[in-house]
N, C-alpha and C. Protein backbone atom coordinates (compact mmCIF):
# COMPACT_ATOMS: atom_id res chain seq x y z
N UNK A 1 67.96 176.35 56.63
CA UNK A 1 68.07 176.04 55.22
C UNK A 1 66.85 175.23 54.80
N UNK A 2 65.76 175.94 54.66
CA UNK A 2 64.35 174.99 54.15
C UNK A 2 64.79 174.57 52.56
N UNK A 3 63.99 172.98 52.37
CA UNK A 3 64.52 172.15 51.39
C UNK A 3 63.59 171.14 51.27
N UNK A 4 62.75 171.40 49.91
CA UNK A 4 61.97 170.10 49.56
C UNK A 4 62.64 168.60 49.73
N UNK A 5 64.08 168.87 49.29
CA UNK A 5 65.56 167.90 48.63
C UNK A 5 66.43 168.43 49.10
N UNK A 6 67.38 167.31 48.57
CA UNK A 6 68.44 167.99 48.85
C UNK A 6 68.99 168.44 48.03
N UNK A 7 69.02 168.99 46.88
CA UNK A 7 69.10 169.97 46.30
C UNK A 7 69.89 171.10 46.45
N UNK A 8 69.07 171.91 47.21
CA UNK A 8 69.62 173.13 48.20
C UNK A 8 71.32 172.90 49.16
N UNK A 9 71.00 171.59 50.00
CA UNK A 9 71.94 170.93 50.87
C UNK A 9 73.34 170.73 50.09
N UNK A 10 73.03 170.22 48.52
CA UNK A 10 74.19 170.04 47.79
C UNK A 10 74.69 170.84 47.39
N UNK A 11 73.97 171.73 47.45
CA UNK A 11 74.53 172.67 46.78
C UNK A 11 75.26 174.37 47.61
N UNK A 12 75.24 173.64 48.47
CA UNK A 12 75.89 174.30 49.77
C UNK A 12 77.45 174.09 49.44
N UNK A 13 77.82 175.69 49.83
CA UNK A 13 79.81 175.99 49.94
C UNK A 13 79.97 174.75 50.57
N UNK A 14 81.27 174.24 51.06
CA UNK A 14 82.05 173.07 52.00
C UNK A 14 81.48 173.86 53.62
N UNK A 15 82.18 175.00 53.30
CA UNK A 15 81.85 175.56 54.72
C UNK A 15 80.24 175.83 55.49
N UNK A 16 79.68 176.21 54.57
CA UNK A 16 78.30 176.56 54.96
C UNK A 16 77.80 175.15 55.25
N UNK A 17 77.74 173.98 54.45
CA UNK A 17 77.32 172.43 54.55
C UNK A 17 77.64 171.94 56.16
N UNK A 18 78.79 172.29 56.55
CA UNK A 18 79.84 171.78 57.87
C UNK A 18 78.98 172.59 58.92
N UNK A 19 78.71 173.46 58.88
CA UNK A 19 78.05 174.62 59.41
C UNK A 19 76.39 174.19 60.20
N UNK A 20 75.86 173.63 59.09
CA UNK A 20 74.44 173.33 59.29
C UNK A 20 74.57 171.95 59.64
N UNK A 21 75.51 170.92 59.30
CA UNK A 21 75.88 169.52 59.98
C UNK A 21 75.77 169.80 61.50
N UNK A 22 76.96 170.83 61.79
CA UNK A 22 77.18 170.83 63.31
C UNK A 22 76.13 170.92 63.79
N UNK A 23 75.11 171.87 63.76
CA UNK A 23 73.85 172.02 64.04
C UNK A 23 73.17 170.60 64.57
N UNK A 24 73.23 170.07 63.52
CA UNK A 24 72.81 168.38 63.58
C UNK A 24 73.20 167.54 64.40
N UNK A 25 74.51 167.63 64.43
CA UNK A 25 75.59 166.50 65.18
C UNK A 25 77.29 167.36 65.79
N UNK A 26 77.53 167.82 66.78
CA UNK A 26 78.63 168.87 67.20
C UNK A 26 79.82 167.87 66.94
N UNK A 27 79.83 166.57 66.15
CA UNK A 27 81.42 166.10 65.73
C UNK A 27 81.96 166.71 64.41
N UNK A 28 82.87 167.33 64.44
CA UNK A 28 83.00 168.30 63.84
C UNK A 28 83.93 167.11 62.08
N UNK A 29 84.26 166.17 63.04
CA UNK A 29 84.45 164.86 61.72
C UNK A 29 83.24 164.18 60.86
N UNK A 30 82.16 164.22 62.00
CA UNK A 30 81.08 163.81 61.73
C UNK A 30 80.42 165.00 60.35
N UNK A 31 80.48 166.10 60.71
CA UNK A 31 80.32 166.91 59.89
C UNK A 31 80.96 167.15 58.60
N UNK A 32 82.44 166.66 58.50
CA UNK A 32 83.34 166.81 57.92
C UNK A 32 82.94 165.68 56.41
N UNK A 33 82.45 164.29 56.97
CA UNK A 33 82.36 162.92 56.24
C UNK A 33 81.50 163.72 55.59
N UNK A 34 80.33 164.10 56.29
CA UNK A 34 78.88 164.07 55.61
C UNK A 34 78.87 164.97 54.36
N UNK A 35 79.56 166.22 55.27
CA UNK A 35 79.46 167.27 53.78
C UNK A 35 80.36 166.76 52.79
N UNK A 36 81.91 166.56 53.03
CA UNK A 36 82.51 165.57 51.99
C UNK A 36 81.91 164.85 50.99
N UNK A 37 80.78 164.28 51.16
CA UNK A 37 80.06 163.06 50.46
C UNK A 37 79.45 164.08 49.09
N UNK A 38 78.87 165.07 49.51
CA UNK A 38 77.73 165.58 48.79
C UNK A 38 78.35 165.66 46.95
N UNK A 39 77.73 165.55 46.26
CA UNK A 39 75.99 165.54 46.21
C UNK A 39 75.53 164.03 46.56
N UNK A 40 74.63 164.20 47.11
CA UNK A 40 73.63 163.24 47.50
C UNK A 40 72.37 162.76 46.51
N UNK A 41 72.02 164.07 46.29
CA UNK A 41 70.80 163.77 45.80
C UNK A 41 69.30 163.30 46.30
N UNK A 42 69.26 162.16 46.87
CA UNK A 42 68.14 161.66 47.97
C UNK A 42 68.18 161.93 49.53
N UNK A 43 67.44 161.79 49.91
CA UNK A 43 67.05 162.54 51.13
C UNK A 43 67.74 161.02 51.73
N UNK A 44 67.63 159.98 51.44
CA UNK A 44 67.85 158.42 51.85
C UNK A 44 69.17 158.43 51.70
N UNK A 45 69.82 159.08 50.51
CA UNK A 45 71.34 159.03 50.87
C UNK A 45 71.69 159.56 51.64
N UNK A 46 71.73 160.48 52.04
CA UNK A 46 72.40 161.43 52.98
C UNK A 46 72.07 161.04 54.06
N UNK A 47 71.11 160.55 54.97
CA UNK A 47 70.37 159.37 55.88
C UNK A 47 71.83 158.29 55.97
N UNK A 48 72.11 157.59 54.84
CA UNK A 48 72.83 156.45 54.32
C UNK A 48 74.27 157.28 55.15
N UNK A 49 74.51 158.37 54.20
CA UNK A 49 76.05 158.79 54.72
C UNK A 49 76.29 158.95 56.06
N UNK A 50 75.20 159.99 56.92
CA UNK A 50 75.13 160.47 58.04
C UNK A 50 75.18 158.91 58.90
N UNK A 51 74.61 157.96 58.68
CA UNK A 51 74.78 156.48 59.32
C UNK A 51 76.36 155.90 59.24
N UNK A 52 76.85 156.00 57.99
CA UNK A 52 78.26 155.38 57.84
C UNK A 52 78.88 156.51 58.75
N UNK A 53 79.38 157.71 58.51
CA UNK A 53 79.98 158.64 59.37
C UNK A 53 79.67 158.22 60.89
N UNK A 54 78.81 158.48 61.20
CA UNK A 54 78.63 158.17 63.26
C UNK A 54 79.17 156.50 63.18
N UNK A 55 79.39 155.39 62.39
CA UNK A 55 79.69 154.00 62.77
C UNK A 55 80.99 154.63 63.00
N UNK A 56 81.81 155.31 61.38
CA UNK A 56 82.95 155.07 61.65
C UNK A 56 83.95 156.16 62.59
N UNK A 57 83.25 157.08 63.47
CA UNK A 57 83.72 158.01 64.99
C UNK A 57 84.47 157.21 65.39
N UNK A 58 85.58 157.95 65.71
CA UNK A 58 86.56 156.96 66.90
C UNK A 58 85.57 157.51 68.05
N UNK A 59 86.06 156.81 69.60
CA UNK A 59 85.30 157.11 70.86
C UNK A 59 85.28 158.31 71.22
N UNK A 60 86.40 159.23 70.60
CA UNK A 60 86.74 160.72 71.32
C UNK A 60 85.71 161.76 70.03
N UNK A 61 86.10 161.31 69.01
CA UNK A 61 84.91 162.01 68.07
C UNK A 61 83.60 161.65 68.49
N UNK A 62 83.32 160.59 68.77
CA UNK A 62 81.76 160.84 69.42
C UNK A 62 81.48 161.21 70.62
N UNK A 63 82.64 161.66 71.82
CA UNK A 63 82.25 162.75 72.80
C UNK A 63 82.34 163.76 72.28
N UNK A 64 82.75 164.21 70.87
CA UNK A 64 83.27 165.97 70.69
C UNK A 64 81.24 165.80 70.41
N UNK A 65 80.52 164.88 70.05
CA UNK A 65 79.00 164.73 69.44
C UNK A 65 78.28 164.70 70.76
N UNK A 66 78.48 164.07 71.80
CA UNK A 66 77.53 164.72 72.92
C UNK A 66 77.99 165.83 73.82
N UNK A 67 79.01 166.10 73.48
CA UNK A 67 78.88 167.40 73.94
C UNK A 67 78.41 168.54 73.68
N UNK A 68 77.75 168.26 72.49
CA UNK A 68 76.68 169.43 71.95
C UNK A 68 75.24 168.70 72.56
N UNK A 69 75.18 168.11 73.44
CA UNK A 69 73.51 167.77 74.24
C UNK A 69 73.06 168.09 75.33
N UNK A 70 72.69 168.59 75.93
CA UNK A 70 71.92 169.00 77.42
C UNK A 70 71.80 167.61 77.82
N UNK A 71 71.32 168.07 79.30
CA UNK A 71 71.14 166.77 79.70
C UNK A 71 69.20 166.62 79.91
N UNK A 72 69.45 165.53 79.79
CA UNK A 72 67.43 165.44 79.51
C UNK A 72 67.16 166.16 80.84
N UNK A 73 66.20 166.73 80.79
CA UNK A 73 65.37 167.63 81.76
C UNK A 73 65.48 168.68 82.11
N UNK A 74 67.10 169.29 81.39
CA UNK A 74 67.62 171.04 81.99
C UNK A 74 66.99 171.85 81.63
N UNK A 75 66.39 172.45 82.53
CA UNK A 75 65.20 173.55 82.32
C UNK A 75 66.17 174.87 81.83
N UNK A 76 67.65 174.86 81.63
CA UNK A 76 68.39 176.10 80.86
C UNK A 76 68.76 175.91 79.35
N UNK A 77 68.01 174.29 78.71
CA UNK A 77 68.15 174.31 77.51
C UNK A 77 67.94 175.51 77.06
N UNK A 78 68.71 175.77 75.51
CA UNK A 78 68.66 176.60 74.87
C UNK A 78 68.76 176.43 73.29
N UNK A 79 68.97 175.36 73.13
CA UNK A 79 69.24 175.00 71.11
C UNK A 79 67.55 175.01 70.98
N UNK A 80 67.58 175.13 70.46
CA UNK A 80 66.28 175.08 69.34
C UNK A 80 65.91 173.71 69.26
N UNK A 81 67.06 172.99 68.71
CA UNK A 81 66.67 171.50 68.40
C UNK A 81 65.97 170.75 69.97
N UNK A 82 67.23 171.01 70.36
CA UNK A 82 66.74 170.38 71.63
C UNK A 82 65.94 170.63 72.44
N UNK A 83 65.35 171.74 72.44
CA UNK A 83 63.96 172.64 73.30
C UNK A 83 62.99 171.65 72.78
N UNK A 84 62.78 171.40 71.16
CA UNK A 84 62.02 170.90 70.37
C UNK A 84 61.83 169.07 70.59
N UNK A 85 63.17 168.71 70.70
CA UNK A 85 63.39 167.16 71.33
C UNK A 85 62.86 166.41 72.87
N UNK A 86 62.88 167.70 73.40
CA UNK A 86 62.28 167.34 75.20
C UNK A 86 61.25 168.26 75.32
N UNK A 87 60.25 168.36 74.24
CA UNK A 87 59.23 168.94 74.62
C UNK A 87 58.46 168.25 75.67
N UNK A 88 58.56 166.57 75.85
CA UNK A 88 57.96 165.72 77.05
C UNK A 88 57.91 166.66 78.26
N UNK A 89 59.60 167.14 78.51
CA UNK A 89 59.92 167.10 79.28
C UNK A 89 58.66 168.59 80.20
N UNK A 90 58.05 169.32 79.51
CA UNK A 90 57.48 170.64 79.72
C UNK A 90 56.18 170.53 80.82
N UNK A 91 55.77 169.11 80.67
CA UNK A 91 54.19 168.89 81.70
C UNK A 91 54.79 167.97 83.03
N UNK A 92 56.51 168.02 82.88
CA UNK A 92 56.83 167.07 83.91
C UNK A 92 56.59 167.14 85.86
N UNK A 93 56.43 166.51 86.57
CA UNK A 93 56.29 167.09 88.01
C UNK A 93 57.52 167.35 88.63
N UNK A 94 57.66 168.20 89.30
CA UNK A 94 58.57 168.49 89.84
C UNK A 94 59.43 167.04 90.85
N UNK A 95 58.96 166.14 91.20
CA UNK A 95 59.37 164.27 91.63
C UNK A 95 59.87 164.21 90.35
N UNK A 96 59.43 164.10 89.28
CA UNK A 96 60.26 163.83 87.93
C UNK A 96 61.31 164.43 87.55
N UNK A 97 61.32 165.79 87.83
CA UNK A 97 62.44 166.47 87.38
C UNK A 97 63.80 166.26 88.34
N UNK A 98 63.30 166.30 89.31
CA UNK A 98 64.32 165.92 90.40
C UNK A 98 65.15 164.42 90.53
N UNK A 99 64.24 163.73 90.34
CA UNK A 99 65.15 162.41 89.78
C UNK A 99 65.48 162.49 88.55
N UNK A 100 65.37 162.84 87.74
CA UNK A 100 66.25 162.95 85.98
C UNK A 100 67.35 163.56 86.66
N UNK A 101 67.09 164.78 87.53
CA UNK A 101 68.57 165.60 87.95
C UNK A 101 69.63 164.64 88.25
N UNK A 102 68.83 163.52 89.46
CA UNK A 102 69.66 163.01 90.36
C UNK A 102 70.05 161.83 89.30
N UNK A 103 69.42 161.18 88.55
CA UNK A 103 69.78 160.12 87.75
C UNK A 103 70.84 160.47 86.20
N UNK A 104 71.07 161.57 86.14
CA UNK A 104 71.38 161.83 85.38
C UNK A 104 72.89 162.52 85.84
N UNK A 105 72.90 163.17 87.12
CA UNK A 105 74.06 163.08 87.73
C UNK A 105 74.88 161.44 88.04
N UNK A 106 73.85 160.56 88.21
CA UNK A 106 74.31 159.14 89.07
C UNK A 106 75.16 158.54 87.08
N UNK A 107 74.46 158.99 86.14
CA UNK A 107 74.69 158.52 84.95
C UNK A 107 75.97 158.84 84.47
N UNK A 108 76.19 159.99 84.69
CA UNK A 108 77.66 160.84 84.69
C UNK A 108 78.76 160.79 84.98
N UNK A 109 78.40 160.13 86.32
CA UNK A 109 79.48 159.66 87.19
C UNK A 109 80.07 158.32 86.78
N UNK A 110 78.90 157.35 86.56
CA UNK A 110 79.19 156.15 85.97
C UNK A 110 79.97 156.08 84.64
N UNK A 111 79.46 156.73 83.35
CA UNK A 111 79.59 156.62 82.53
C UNK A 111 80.75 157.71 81.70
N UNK A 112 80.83 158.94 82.46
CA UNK A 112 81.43 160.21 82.47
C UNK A 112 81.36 160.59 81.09
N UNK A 113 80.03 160.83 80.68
CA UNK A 113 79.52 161.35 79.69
C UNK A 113 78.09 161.86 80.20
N UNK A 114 76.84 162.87 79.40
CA UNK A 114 75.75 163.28 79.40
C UNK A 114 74.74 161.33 79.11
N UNK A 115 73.80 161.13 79.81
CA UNK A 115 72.79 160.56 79.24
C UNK A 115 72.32 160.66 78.16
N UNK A 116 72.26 160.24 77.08
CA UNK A 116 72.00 160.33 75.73
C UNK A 116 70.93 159.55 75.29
N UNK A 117 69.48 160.29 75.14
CA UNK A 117 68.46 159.28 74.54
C UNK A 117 67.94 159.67 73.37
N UNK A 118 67.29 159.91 72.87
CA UNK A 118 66.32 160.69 71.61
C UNK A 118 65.30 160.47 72.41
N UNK A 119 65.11 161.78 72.51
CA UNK A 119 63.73 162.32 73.36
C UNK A 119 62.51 162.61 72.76
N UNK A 120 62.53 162.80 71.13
CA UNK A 120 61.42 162.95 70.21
C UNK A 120 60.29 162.38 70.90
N UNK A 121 59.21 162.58 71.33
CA UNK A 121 57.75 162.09 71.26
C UNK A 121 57.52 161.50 72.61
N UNK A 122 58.77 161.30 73.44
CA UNK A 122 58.56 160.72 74.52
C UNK A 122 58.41 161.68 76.11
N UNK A 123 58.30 161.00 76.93
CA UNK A 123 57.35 161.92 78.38
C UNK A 123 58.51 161.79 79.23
N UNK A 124 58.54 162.92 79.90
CA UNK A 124 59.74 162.58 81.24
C UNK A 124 59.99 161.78 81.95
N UNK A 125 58.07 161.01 82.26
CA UNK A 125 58.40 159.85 83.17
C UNK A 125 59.25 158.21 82.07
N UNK A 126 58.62 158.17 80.82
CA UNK A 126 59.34 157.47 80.00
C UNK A 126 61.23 157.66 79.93
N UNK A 127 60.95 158.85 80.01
CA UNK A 127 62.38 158.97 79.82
C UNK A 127 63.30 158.35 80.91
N UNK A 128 62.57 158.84 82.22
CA UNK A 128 63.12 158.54 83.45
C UNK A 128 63.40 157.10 83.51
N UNK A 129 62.54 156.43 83.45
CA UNK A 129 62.52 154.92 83.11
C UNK A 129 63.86 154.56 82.02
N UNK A 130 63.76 154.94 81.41
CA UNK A 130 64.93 154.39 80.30
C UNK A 130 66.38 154.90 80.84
N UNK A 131 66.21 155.95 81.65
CA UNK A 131 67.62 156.40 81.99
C UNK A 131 68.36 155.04 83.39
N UNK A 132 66.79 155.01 84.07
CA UNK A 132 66.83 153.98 84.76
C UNK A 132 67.32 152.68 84.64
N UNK A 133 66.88 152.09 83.53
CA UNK A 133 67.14 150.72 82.84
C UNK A 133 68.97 151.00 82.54
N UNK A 134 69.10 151.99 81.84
CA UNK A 134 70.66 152.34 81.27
C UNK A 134 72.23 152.28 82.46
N UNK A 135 71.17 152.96 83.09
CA UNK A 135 72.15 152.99 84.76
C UNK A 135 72.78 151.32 85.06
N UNK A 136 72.15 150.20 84.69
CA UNK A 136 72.27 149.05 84.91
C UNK A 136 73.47 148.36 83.63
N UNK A 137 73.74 149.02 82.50
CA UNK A 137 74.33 148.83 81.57
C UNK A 137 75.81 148.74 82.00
N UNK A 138 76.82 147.58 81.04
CA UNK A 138 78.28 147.83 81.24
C UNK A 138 78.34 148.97 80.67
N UNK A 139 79.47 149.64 80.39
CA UNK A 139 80.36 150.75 79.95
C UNK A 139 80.60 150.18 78.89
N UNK A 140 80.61 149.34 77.81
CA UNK A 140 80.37 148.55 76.97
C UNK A 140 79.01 148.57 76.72
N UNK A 141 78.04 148.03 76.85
CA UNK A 141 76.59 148.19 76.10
C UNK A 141 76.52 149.91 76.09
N UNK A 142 76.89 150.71 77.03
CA UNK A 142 76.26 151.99 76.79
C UNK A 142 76.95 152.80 76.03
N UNK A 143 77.77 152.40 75.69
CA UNK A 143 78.78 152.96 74.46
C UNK A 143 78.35 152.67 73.50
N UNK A 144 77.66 151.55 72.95
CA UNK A 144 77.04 151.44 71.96
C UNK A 144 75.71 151.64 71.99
N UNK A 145 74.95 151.82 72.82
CA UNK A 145 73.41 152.49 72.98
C UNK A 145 73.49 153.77 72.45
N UNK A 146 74.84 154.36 73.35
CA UNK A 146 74.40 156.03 72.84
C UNK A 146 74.28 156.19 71.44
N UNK A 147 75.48 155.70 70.54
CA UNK A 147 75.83 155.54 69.19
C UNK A 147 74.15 155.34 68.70
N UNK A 148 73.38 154.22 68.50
CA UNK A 148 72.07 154.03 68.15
C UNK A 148 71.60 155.18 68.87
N UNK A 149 71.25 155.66 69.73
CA UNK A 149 70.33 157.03 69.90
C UNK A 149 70.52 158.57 69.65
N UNK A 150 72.35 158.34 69.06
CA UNK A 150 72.59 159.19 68.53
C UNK A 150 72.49 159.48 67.22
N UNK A 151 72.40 158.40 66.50
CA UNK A 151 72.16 158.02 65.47
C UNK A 151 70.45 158.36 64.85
N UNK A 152 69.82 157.83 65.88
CA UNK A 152 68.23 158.44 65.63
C UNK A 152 68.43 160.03 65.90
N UNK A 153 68.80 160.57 66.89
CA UNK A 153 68.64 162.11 66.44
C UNK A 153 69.04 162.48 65.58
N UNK A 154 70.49 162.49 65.03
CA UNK A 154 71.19 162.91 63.47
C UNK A 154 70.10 162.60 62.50
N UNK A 155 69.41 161.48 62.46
CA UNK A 155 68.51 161.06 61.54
C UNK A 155 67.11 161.98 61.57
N UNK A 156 66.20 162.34 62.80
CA UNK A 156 65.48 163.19 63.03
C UNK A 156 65.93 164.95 62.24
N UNK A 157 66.81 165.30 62.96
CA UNK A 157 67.41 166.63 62.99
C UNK A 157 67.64 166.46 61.49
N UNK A 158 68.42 165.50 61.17
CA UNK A 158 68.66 165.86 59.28
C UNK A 158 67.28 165.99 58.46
N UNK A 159 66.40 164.96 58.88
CA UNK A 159 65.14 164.91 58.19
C UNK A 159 64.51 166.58 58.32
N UNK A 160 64.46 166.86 59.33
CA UNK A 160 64.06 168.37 59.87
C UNK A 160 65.12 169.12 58.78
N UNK A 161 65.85 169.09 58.37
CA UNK A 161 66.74 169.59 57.90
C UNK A 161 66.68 169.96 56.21
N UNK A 162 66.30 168.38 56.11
CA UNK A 162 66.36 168.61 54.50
C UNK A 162 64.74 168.29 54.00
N UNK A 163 63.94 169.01 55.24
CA UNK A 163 62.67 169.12 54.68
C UNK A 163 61.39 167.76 54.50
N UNK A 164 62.16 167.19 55.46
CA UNK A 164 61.41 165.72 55.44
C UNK A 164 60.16 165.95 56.33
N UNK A 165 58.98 165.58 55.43
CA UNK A 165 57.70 165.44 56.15
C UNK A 165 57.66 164.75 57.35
N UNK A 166 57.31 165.04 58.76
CA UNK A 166 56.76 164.24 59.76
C UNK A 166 58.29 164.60 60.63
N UNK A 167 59.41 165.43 60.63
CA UNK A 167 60.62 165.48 61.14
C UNK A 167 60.51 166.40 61.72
């Protein structure tokens, strides 16, 4: 849905709006708030809404939201978005890829969710590092980490979305 504005976005059926959300964010409540809201009008509101919606997820609505994520480094990605999000990941060495595997399994286990970072602009070995640092987190801080990095992708992906320069 290319879009100077949002404009276009508002003016989207209920269904078609929910449609291109999921795309964005797979909580299907999350999707539900956002299109609810419309019209928007500014590219900053809808930014605004998409922020209130992910605060107010219960814990199980924001696993139905990473479960639409790969895990950083799967060379069987396939979304679009996310091919586009771990482009880092494409010059990585094979030592790198193999520990994201293994750290990202060790993350899983701990946390029994996917590793969740916003990968925009960043390198595998960066990434690796941060998955690293996270591994050290209560089950408490990383519940609320993911939320903030999930939060920056919804924010990325919408900008991409509704035509925002530099997204």
């Amino acid at each position: 849905m290319p879009a100077q504005d949002t404009a276009a976005f508002d003016a989207l059926d209920d269904e078609e709006a929910r449609r291109v959300l999921l795309a964005v964010c797979s909580s299907p409540a999350w999707a539900e708030r956002v299109s609810g809201g419309r019209p928007y009008g500014t590219v900053e509101a809808v930014h605004l809404a998409a922020e209130a919606a992910l605060a107010g997820l219960t814990e199980a609505e924001v696993d139905a939201a990473l479960a639409g994520h790969p895990r950083i480094g799967d060379p069987t990605v396939t979304a679009a978005a996310s091919r586009r999000e771990q482009a880092g990941m494409a010059s990585a060495s094979e030592e790198t890829l193999a520990a994201l595997a293994e750290g990202n399994a060790r993350y899983e286990e701990r946390f029994g969710h996917v590793y969740l970072v916003c990968a925009s602009g960043r390198g595998a070995d960066e990434l690796l590092a941060v998955l690293r640092t996270r591994l050290g987190n209560t089950a408490e801080e990383e519940r609320a980490r993911l939320r903030v990095e999930l939060a920056a992708i919804n924010r990325i992906r919408l900008g991409r979305l509704l035509g925002e320069s530099g997204a």
